[in-house]
Structures are given as structure tokens and as C-alpha cells.
C-alpha atoms as a PDB file:
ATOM      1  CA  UNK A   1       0.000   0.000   0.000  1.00  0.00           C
ATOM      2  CA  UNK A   2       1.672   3.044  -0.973  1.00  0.00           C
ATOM      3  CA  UNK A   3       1.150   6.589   1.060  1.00  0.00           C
ATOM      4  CA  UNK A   4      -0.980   8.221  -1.019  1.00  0.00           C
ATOM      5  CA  UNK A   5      -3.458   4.728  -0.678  1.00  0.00           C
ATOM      6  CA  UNK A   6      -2.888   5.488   2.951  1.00  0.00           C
ATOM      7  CA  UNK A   7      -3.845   8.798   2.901  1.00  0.00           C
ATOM      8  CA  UNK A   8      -7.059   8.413   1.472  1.00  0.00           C
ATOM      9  CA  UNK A   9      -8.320   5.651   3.521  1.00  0.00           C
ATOM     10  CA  UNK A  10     -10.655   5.861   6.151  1.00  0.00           C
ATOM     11  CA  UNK A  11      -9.936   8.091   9.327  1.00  0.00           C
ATOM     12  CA  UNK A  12      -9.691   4.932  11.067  1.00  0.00           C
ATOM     13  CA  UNK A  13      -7.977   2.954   9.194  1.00  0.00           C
ATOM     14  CA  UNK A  14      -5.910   5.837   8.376  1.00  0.00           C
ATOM     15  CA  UNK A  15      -4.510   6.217  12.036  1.00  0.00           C
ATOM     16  CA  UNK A  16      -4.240   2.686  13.254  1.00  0.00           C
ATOM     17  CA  UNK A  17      -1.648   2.390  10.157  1.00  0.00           C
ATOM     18  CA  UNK A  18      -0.078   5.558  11.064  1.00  0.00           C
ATOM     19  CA  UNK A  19       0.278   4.258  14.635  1.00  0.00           C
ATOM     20  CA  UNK A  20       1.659   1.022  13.492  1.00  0.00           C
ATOM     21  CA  UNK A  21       4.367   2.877  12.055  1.00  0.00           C
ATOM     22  CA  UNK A  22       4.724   5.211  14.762  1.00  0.00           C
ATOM     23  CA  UNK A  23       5.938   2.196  16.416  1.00  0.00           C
ATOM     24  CA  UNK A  24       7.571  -0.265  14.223  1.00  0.00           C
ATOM     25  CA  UNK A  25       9.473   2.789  12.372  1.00  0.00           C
ATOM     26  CA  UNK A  26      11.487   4.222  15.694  1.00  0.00           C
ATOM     27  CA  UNK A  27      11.539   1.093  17.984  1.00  0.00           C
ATOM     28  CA  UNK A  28      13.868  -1.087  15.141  1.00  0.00           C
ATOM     29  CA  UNK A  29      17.019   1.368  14.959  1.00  0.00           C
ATOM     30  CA  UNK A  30      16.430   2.154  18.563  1.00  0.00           C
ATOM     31  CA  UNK A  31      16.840  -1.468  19.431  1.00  0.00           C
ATOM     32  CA  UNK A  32      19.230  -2.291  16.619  1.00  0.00           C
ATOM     33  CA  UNK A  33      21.351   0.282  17.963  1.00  0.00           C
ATOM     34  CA  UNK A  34      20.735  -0.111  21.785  1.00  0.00           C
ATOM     35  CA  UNK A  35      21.277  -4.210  21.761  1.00  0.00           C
ATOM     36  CA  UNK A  36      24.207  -4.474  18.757  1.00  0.00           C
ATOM     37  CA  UNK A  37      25.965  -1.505  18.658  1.00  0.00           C
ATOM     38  CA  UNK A  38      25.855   0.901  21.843  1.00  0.00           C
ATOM     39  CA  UNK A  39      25.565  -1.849  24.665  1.00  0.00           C
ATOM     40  CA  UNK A  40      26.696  -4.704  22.782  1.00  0.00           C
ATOM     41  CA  UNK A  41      29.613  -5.413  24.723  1.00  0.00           C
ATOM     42  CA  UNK A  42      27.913  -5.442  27.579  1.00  0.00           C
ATOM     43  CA  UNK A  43      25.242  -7.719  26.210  1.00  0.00           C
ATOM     44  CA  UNK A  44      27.960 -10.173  25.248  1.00  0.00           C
ATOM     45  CA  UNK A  45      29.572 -10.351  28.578  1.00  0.00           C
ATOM     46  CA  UNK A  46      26.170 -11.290  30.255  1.00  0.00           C
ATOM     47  CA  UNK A  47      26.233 -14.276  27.755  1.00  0.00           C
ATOM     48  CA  UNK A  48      22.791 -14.723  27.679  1.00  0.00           C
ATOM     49  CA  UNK A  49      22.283 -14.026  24.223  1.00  0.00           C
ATOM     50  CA  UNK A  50      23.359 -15.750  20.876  1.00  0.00           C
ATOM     51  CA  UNK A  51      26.032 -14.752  19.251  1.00  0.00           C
ATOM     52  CA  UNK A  52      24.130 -14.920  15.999  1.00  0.00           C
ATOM     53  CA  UNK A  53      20.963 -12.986  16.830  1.00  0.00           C
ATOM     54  CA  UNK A  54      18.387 -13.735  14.147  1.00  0.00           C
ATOM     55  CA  UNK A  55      16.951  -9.972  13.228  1.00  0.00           C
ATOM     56  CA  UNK A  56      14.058 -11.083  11.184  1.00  0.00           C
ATOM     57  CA  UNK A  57      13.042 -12.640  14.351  1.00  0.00           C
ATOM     58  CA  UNK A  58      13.201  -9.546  15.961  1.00  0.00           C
ATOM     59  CA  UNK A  59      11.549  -7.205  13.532  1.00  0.00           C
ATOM     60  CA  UNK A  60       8.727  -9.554  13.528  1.00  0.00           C
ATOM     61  CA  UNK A  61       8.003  -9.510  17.549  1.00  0.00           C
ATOM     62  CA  UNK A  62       8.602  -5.715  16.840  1.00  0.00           C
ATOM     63  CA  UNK A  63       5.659  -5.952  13.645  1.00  0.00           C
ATOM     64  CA  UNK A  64       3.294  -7.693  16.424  1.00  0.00           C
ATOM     65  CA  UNK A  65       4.096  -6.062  18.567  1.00  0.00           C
ATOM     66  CA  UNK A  66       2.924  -2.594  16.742  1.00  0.00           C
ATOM     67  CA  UNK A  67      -0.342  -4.095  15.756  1.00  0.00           C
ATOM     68  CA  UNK A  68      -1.608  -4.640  19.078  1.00  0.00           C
ATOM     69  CA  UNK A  69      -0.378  -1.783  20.811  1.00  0.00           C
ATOM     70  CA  UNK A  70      -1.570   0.296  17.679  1.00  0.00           C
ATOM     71  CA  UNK A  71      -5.031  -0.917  17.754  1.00  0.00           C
ATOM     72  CA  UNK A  72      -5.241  -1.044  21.576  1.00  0.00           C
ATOM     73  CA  UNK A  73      -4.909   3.132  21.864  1.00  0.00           C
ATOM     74  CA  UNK A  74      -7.971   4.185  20.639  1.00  0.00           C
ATOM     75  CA  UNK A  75      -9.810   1.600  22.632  1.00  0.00           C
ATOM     76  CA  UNK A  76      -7.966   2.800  25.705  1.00  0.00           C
ATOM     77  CA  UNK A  77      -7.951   6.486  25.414  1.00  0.00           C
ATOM     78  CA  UNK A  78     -11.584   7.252  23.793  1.00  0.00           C
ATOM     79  CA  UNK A  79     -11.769  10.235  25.103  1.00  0.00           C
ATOM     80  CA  UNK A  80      -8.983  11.805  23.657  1.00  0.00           C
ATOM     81  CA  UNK A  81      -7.750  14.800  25.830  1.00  0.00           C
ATOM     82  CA  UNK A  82      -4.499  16.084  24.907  1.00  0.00           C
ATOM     83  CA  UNK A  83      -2.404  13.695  22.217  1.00  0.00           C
ATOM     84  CA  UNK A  84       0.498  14.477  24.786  1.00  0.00           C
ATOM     85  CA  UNK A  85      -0.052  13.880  27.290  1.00  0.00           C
ATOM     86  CA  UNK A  86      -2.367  10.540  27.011  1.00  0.00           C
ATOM     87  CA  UNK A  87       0.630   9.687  24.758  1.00  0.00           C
ATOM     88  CA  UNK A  88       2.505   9.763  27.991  1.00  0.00           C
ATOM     89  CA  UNK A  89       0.360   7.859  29.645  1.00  0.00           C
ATOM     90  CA  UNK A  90       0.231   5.313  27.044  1.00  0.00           C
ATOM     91  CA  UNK A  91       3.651   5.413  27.027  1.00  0.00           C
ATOM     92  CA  UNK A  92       4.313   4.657  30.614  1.00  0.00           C
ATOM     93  CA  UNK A  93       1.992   2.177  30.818  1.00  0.00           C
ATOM     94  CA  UNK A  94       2.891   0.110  27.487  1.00  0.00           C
ATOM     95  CA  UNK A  95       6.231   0.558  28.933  1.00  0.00           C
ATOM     96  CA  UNK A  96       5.504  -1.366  32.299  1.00  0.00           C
ATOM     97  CA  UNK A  97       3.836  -3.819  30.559  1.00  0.00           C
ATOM     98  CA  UNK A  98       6.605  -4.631  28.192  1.00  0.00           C
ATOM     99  CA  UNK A  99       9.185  -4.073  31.138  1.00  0.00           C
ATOM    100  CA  UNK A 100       7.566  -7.004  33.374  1.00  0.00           C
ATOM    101  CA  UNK A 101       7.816  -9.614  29.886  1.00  0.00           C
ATOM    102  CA  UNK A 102      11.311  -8.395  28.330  1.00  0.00           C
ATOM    103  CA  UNK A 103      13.194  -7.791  31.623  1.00  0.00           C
ATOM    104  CA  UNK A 104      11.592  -8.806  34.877  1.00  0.00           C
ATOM    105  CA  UNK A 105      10.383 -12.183  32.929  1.00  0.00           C
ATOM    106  CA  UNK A 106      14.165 -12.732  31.181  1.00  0.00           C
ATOM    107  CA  UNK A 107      16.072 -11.959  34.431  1.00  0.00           C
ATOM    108  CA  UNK A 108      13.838 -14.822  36.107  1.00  0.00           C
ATOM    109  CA  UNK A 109      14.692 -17.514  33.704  1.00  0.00           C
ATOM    110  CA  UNK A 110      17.658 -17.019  31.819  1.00  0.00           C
ATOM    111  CA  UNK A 111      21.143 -17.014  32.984  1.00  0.00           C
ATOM    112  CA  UNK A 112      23.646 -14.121  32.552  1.00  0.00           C
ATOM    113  CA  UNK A 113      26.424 -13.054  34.275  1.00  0.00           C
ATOM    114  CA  UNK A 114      25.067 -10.178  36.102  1.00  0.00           C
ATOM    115  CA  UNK A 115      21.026  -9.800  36.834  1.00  0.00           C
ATOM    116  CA  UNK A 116      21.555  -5.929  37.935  1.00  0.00           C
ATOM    117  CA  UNK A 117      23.374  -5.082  34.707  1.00  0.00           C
ATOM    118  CA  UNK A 118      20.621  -6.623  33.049  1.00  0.00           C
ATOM    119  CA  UNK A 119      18.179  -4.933  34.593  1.00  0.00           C
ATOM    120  CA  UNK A 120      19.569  -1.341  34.028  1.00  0.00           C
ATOM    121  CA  UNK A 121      19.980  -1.924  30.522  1.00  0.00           C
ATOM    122  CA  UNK A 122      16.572  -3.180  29.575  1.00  0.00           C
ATOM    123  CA  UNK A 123      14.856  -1.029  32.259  1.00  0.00           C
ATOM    124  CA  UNK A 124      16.961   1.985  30.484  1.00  0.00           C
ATOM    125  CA  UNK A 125      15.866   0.744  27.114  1.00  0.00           C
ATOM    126  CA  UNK A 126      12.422   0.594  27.944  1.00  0.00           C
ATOM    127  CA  UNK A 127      11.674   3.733  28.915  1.00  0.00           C
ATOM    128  CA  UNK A 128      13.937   5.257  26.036  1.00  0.00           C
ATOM    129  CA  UNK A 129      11.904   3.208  23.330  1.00  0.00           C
ATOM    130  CA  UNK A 130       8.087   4.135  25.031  1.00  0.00           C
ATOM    131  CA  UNK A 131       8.678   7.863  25.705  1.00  0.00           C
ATOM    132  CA  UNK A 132       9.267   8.025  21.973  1.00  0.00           C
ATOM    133  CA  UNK A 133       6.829   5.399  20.563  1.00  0.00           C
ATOM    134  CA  UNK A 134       4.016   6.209  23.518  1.00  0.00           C
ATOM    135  CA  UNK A 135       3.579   9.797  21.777  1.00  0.00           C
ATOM    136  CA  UNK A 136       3.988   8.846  18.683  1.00  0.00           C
ATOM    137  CA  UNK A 137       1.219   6.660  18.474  1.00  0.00           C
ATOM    138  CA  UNK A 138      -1.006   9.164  20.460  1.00  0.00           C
ATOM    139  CA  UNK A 139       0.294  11.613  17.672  1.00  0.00           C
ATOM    140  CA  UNK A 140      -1.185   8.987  14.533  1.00  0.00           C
ATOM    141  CA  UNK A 141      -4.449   9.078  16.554  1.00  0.00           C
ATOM    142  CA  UNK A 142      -4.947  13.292  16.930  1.00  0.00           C
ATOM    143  CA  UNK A 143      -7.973  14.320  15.797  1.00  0.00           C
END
């Protein structure tokens, strides 16, 4: 579907795209970057992770991923006060949610060198990739 297609499309249908995007098209480099390039040293010493991490793998928990939490928004902020600040809110709370599955949940089961190192990172990376994305979305979804 090309942008103009998008464009025309129903308000809707319109925005839940737009929100897709607002989350697939930030949270890949900001991962990418975060997990094998910035931090990837650290990452390595926890040796927890593959040496070979499969990226398609990746971009499609991340393509899921931004279908759900793009359709969820409308359905859990209706009323649609301020895009900013219920993007915030989204934000924060998409953020806790994926914080007690990607980082509580891993730090419980897997072994790594250093469970507080862990924790920073992800807990740092977290809140990084929803105070962009939680906005963002809100943003696709103005009126």
C-alpha cells in the first residue's frame, strides 16, 4: 500500500496504520542500535544471548508487537484529551507492561552473568523506546 493509498483511507484505518508505524518505524534502529551496537559489549559479557541474533526474528516480535499496541490506543484512550499527554500515559503504561515480559520475565529464567546489569539496561531501554513510541502513536491518533 503506498502513502498516497494510505492517505485516502478511512480516518480509522488511516490512524491505526499511522500508529503502526509510529511504532515499528522508531523502535527497530532504537533497538538495533541499543542491543548491537551501543551496549553490545555489555550484552555479550552477560552471555545470555546468541552470538548470531536472528533480526528477522526480531523485527517480527517488533511488527506484532505494533499491531496490538496500535489498535489497543484508541480503545484505551476514547476520550482523547491532549495527544500528549495521554501519549505519555500510554507510554508509561505500554512501557511497564513490556518491562515485566522483556526484563523482569528474562532476568527470572535465563542465565547471565550479572542480573543488575541486566536490569539497568533493559529497564533503560524501555523507557527510552516508550517515551518516543508512547507519543507517537497518540500523535497517529490526533484528531
Amino acid at each position: 500500500m503506498s502513502v498516497a493509498q494510505v492517505l485516502h483511507q478511512p480516518a480509522s484505518v488511516r490512524a491505526f496504520w499511522l500508529g503502526f508505524a509510529a511504532y515499528v518505524v522508531p523502535t527497530f534502529p532504537i533497538a538495533y542500535v541499543w542491543h548491537l551496537v551501543a551496549f553490545a559489549p555489555i550484552y555479550h559479557d552477560l552471555a545470555m544471548y546468541r552470538d548470531d541474533v536472528i533480526v528477522p526474528f526480531g523485527l517480527l516480535s517488533m511488527l506484532i508487537q505494533g499491531v496490538a499496541f496500535s489498535w489497543v490506543y484508541p480503545r484505551a484512550f476514547a476520550d482523547r484529551s491532549t495527544w500528549l499527554w495521554n501519549g505519555l500515559r500510554y507510554g508509561l503504561a505500554l512501557a511497564l507492561l513490556s518491562w515485566s515480559f522483556t526484563t523482569l520475565a528474562v532476568a527470572a529464567k535465563n542465565v547471565m552473568t550479572s542480573v543488575p546489569t541486566y536490569m539497568v539496561l533493559e529497564t533503560g531501554f524501555t523507557l527510552i523506546q516508550f517515551a518516543i513510541v508512547g507519543p507517537l502513536i497518540a500523535l497517529a491518533y490526533r484528531n
